[in-house]
Protein backbone atom coordinates (compact mmCIF):
# COMPACT_ATOMS: atom_id res chain seq x y z
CA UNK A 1 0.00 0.00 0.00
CA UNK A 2 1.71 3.23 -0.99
CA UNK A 3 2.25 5.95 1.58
CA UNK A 4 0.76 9.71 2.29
CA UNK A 5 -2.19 8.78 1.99
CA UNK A 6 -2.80 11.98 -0.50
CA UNK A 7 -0.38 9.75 -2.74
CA UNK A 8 -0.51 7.30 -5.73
CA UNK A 9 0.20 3.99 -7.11
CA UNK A 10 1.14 4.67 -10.53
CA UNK A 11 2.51 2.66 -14.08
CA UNK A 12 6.40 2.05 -13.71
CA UNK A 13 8.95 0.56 -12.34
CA UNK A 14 8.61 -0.52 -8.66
CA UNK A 15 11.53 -2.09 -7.25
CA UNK A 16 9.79 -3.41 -4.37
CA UNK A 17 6.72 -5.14 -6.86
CA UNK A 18 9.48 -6.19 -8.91
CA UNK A 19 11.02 -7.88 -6.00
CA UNK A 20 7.77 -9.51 -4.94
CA UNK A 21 6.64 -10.34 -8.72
CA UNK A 22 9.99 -12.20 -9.14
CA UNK A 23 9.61 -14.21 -6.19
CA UNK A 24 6.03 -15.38 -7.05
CA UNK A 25 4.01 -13.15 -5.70
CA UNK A 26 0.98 -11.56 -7.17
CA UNK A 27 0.96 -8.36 -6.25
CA UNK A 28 -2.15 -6.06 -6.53
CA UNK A 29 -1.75 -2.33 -5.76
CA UNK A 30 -5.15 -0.75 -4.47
CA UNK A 31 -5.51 3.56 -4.90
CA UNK A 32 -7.55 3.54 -2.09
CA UNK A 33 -9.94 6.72 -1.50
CA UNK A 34 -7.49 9.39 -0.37
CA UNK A 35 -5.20 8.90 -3.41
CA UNK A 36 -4.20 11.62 -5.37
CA UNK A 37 -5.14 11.90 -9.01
CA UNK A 38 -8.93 10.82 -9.40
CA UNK A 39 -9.93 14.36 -8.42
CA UNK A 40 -10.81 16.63 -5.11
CA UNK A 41 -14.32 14.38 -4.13
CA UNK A 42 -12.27 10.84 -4.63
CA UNK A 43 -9.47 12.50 -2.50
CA UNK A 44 -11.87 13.56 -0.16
CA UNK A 45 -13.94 10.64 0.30
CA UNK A 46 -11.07 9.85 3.09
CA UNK A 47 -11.44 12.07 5.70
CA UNK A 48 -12.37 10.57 8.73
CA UNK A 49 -12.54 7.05 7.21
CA UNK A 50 -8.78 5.65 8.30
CA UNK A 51 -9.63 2.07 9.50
CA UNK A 52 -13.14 2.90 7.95
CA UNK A 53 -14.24 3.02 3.97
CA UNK A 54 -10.47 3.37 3.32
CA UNK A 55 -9.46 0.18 4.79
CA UNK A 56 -13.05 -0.98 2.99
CA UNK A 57 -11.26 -0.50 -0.36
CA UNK A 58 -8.19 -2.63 0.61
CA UNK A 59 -10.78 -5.42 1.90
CA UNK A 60 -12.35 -5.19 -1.64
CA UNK A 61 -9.27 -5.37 -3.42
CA UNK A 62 -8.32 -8.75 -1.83
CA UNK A 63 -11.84 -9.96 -2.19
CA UNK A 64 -11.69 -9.05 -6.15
CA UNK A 65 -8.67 -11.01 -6.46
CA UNK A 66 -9.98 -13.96 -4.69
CA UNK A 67 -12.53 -14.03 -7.05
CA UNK A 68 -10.66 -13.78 -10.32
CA UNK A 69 -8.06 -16.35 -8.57
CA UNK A 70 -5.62 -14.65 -8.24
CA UNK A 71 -5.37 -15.09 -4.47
CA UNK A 72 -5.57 -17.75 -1.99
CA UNK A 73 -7.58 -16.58 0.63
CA UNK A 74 -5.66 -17.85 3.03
CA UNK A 75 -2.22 -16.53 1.96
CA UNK A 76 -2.86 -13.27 1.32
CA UNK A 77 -0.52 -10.35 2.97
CA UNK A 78 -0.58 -6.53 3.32
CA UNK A 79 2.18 -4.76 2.80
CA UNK A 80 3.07 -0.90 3.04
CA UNK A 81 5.14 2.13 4.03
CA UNK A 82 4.01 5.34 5.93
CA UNK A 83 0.31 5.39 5.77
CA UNK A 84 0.70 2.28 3.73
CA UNK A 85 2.42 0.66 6.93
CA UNK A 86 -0.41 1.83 8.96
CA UNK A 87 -3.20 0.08 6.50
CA UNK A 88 -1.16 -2.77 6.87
CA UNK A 89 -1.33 -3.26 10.35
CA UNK A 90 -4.82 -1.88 10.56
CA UNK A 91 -5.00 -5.26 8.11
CA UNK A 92 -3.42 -7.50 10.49
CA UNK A 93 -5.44 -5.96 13.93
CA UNK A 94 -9.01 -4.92 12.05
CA UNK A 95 -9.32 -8.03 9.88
CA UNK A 96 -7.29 -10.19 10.86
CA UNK A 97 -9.00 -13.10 9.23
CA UNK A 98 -8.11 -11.28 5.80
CA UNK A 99 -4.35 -11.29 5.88
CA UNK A 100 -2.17 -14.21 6.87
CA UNK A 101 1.03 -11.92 7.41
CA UNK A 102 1.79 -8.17 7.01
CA UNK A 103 4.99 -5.91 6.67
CA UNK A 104 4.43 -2.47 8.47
CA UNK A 105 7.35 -0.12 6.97
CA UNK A 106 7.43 2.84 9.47
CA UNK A 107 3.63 2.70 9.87
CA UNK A 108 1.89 4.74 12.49
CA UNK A 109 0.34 2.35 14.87
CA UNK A 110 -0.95 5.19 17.76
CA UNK A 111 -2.56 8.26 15.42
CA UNK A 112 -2.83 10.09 18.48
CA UNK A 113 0.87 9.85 19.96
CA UNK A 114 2.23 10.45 16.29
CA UNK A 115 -0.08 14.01 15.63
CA UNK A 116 0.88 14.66 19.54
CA UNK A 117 4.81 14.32 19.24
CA UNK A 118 5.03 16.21 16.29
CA UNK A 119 7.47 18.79 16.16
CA UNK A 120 6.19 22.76 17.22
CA UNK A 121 7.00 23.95 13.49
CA UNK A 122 5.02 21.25 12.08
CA UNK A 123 1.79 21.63 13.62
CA UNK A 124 0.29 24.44 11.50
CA UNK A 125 0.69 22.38 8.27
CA UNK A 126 -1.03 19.91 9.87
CA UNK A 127 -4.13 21.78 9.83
CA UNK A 128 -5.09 21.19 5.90
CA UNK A 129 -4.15 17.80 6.14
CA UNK A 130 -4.15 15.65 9.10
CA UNK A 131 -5.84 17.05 11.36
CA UNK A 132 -8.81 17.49 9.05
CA UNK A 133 -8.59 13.75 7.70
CA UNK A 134 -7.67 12.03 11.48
CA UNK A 135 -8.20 14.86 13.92
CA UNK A 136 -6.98 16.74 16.47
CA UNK A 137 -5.54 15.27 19.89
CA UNK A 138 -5.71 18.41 21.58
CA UNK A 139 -9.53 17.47 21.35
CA UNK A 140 -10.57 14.55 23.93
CA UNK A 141 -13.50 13.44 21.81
CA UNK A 142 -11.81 13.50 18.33
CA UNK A 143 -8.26 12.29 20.44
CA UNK A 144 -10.69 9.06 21.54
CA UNK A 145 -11.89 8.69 17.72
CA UNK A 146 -8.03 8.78 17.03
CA UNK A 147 -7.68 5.86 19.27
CA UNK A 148 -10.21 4.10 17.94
CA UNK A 149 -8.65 4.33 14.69
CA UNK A 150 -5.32 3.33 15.65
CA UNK A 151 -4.01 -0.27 15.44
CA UNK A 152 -2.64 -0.13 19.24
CA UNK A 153 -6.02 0.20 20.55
CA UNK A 154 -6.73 -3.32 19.10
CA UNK A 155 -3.53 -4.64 19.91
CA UNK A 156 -5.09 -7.29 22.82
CA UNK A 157 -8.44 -8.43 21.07
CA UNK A 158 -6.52 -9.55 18.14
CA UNK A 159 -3.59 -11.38 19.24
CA UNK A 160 -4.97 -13.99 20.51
CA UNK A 161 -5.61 -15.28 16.63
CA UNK A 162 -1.80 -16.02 17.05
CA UNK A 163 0.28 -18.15 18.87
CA UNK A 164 1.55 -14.90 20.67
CA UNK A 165 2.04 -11.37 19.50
CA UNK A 166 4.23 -9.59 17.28
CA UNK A 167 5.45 -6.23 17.59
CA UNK A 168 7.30 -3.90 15.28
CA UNK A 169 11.10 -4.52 16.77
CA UNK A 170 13.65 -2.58 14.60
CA UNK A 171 16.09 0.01 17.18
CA UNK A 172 15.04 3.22 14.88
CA UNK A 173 10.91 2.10 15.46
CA UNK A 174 11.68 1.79 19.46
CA UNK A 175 13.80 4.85 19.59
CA UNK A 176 10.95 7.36 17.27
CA UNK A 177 7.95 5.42 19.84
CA UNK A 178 9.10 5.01 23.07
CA UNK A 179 5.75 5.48 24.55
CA UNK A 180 4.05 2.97 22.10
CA UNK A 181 7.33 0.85 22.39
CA UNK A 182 6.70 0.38 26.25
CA UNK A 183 2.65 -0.19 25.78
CA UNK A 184 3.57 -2.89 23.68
CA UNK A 185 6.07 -4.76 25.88
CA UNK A 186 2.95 -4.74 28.34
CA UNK A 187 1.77 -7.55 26.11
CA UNK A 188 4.39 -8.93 24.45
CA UNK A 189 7.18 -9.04 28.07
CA UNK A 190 10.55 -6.80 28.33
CA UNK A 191 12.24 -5.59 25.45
CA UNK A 192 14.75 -8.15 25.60
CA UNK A 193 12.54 -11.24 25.63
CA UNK A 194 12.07 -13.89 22.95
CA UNK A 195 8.96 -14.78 21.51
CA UNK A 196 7.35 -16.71 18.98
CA UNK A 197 4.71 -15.77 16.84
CA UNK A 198 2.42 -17.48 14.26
CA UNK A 199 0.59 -16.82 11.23
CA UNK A 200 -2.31 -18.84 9.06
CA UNK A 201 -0.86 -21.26 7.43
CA UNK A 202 2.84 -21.00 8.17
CA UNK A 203 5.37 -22.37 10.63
CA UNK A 204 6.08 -20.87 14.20
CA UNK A 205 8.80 -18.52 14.18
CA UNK A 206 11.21 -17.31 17.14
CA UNK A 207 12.96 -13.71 17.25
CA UNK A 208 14.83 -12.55 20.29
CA UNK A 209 14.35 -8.51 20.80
């Protein structure tokens, strides 16, 4: 899923596709509502809909290519950067009898901790774009909407469809969310524990942290 989301996926050369593609995978990329270049109502169709009708188009792309066989239903994965890496694990903690796996590629998994820890000089071009798409955390009604959005908030009434949880692990993710970082380890034990984790269809796997 590409990134922004006031982005596109576009014809070309995509080194990451290409990757995928070349390995085996079919690889379907969805312009979900939000995307840039169908005009100002398509682009606008997204605001207020992040794990809503936005995530609904993702959820009808993999359904579409189910039903052309493209797909296996139960091997499908979500993949994404940015606000693509937030879809995905909206994917993975939403739906998470959609996707077997999913690669979140410095996704935002707490909206409201990532508008809130934004830097001063930042904030007023935030205005004209998230703040009118997500909201404002400043707000405690829109800040609990935000939550409610966020893949955190689902974090415990989803992994129990695994073996145990995963959590995003990489030293630059724990360093940029410390708060989110130590929520986390709530679930999944200290920061320096090992854990397994499994997905549909595919062998336990063990990572130490």
């Amino acid at each position: 899923m590409h990134g922004g989301p006031w982005d596109r996926d576009s014809w070309g050369f995509n080194p990451l596709v290409q990757l995928l593609a070349n390995r085996g995978y079919a690889v379907l990329q969805v312009n979900f509502r939000s995307s840039t270049g169908y005009g100002k109502s398509f682009m606008k169709a997204g605001i207020g809909e992040l794990a809503g009708k936005m995530h609904d188009d993702l959820i009808d792309g993999v359904n579409w290519a189910i039903q052309q066989g493209y797909a296996d239903p139960d091997r499908v994965a979500i993949v994404g950067g940015s606000y693509g890496g937030y879809a995905a694990l909206v994917g993975v903690t939403f739906t998470p009898d959609v996707f077997a796996a999913a690669v979140d590629i410095f996704g935002v998994c707490d909206l409201a901790n990532f508008l809130r820890n934004q830097p001063e000089f930042v904030r007023p071009a935030l205005a004209a774009n998230w703040f009118r798409w997500v909201g404002d955390p400043a707000d405690p009604q829109q800040e609990a909407d935000m939550l409610a959005r966020s893949p955190i908030s689902r974090w415990t009434t989803s992994v129990h469809r695994y073996s145990s949880p995963k959590a995003p692990t990489t030293p630059g993710w724990r360093r940029q969310n410390p708060t989110t970082w130590s929520r986390l380890c709530g679930h999944v034990g200290s920061p320096s524990s090992t854990y397994s984790w499994r997905t549909k269809g595919t062998p336990s796997r063990t990572r130490r942290t």
